[in-house]
C-alpha atoms as a PDB file:
ATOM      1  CA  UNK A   1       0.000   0.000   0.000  1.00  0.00           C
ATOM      2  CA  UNK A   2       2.656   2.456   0.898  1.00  0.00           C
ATOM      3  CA  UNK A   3       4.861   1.954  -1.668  1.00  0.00           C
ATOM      4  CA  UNK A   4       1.959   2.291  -4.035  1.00  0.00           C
ATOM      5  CA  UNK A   5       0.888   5.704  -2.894  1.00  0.00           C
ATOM      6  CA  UNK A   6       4.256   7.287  -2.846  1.00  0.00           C
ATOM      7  CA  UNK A   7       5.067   5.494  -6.568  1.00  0.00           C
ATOM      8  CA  UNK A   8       4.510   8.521  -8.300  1.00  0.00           C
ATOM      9  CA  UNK A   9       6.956  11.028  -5.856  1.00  0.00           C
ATOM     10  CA  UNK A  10       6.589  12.463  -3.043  1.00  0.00           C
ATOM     11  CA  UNK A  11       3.236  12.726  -1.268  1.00  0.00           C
ATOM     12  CA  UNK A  12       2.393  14.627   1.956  1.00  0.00           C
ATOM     13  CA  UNK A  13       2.521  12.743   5.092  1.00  0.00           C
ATOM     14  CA  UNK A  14      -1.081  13.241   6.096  1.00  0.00           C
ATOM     15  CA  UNK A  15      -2.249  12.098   3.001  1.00  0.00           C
ATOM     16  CA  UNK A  16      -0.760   8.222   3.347  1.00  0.00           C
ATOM     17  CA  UNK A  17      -1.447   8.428   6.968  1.00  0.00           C
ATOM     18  CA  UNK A  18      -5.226   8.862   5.912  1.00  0.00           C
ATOM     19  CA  UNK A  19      -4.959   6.719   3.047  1.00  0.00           C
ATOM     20  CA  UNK A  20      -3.635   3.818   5.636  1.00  0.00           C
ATOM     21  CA  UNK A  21      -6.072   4.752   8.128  1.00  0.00           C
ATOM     22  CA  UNK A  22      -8.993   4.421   5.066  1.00  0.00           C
ATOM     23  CA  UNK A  23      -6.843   0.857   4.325  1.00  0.00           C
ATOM     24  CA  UNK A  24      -7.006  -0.238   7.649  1.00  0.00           C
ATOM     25  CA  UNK A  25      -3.440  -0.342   8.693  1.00  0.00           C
ATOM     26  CA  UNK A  26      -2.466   1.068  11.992  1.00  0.00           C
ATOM     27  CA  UNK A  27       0.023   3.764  12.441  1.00  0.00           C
ATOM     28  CA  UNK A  28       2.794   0.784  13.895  1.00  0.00           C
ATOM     29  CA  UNK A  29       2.348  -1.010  11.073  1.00  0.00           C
ATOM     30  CA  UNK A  30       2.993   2.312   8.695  1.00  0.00           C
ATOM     31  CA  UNK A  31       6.104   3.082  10.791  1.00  0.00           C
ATOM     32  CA  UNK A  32       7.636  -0.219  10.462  1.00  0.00           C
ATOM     33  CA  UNK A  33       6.496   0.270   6.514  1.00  0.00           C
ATOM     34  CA  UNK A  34       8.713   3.686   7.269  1.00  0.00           C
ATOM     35  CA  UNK A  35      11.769   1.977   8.429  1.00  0.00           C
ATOM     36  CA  UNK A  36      11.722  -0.729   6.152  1.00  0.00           C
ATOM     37  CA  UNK A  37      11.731   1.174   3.060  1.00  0.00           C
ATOM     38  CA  UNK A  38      13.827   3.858   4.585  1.00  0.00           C
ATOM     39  CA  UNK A  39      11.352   7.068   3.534  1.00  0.00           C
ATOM     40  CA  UNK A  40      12.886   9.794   2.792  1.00  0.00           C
ATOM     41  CA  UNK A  41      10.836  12.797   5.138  1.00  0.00           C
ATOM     42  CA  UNK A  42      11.170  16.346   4.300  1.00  0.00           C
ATOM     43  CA  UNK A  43       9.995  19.560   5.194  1.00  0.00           C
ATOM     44  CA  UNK A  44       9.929  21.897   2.007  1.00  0.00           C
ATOM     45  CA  UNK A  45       8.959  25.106   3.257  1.00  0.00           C
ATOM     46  CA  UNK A  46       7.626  26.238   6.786  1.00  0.00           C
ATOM     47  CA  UNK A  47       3.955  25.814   4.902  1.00  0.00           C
ATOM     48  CA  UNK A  48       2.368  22.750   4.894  1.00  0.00           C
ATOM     49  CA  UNK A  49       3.499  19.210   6.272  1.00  0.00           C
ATOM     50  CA  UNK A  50       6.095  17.306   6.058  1.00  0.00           C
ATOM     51  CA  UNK A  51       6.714  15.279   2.683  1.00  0.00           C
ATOM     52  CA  UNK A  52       7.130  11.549   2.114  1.00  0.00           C
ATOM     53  CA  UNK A  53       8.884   9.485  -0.812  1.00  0.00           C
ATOM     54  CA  UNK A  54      10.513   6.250  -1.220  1.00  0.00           C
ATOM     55  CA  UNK A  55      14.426   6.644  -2.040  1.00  0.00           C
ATOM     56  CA  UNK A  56      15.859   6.041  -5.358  1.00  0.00           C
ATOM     57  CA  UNK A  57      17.698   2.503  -5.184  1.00  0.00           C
ATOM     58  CA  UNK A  58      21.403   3.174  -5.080  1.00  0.00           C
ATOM     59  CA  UNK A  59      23.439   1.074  -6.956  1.00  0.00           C
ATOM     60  CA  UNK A  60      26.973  -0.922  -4.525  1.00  0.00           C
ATOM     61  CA  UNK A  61      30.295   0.282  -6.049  1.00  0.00           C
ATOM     62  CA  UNK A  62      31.891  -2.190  -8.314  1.00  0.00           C
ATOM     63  CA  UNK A  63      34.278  -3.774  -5.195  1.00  0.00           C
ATOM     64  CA  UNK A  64      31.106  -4.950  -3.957  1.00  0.00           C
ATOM     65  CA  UNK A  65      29.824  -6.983  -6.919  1.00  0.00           C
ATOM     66  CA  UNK A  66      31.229 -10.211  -7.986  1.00  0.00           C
ATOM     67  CA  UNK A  67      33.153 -10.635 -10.807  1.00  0.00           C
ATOM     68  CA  UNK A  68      31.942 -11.767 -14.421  1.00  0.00           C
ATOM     69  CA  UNK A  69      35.190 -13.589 -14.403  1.00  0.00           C
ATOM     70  CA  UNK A  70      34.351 -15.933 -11.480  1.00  0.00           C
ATOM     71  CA  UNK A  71      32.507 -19.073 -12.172  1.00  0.00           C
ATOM     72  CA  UNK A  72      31.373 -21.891  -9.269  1.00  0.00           C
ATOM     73  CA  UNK A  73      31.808 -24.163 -12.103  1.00  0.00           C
ATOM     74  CA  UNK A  74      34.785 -23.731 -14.226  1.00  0.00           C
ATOM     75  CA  UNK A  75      34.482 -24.748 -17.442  1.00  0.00           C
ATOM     76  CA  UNK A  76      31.609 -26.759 -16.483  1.00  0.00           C
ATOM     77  CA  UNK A  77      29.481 -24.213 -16.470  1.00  0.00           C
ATOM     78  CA  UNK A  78      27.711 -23.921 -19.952  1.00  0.00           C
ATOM     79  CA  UNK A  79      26.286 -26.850 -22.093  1.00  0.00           C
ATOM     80  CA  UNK A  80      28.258 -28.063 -24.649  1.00  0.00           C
ATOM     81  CA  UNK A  81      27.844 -28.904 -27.732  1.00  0.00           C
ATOM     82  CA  UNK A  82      26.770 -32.746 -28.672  1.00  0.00           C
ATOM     83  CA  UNK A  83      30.172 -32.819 -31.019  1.00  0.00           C
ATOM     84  CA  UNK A  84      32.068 -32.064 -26.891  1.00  0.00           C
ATOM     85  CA  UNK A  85      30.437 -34.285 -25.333  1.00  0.00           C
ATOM     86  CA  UNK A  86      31.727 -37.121 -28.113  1.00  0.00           C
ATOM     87  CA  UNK A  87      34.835 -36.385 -27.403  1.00  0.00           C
ATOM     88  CA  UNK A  88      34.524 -36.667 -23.251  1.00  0.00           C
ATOM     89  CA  UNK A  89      32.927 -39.700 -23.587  1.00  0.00           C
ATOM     90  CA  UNK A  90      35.916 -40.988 -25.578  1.00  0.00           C
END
């Protein structure tokens, strides 16, 4: 539900709060929603409420990612041709 709401930007905070509240969910179970998805909260001007959105995802530096060279399986990993597997069985 939350992440629906706020797919679109950012939406105020009493908005979703009444949207959950019209859904059902209790204000716990929106917090925990708030932690979980790690909301970004902001105040834009000292107008108005506060302002919810969901975070772009932010991508892990290269270091952090295997690989492409690294293979579980060595040359193993990918089928081989009918012709190959002839010449295993040899």
């Amino acid at each position: 539900m939350v992440t629906g709401v706020l797919a679109d930007g950012p939406v105020s905070a009493a908005k979703v709060i009444e949207k959950a509240k019209a859904d059902g969910i209790k204000r716990m179970t929106l917090r925990r929603a708030e932690e979980a998805l790690s909301m970004a909260k902001e105040k834009p001007s000292m107008r108005g409420g506060r302002l919810w959105s969901i975070p772009p995802k932010v991508l892990k530096p290269a270091e952090d990612v295997q690989e492409n060279s690294l293979s579980t399986f060595g040359d193993l990993e990918h089928l081989r041709e009918p012709e190959e597997v002839a010449e295993v069985q040899l």
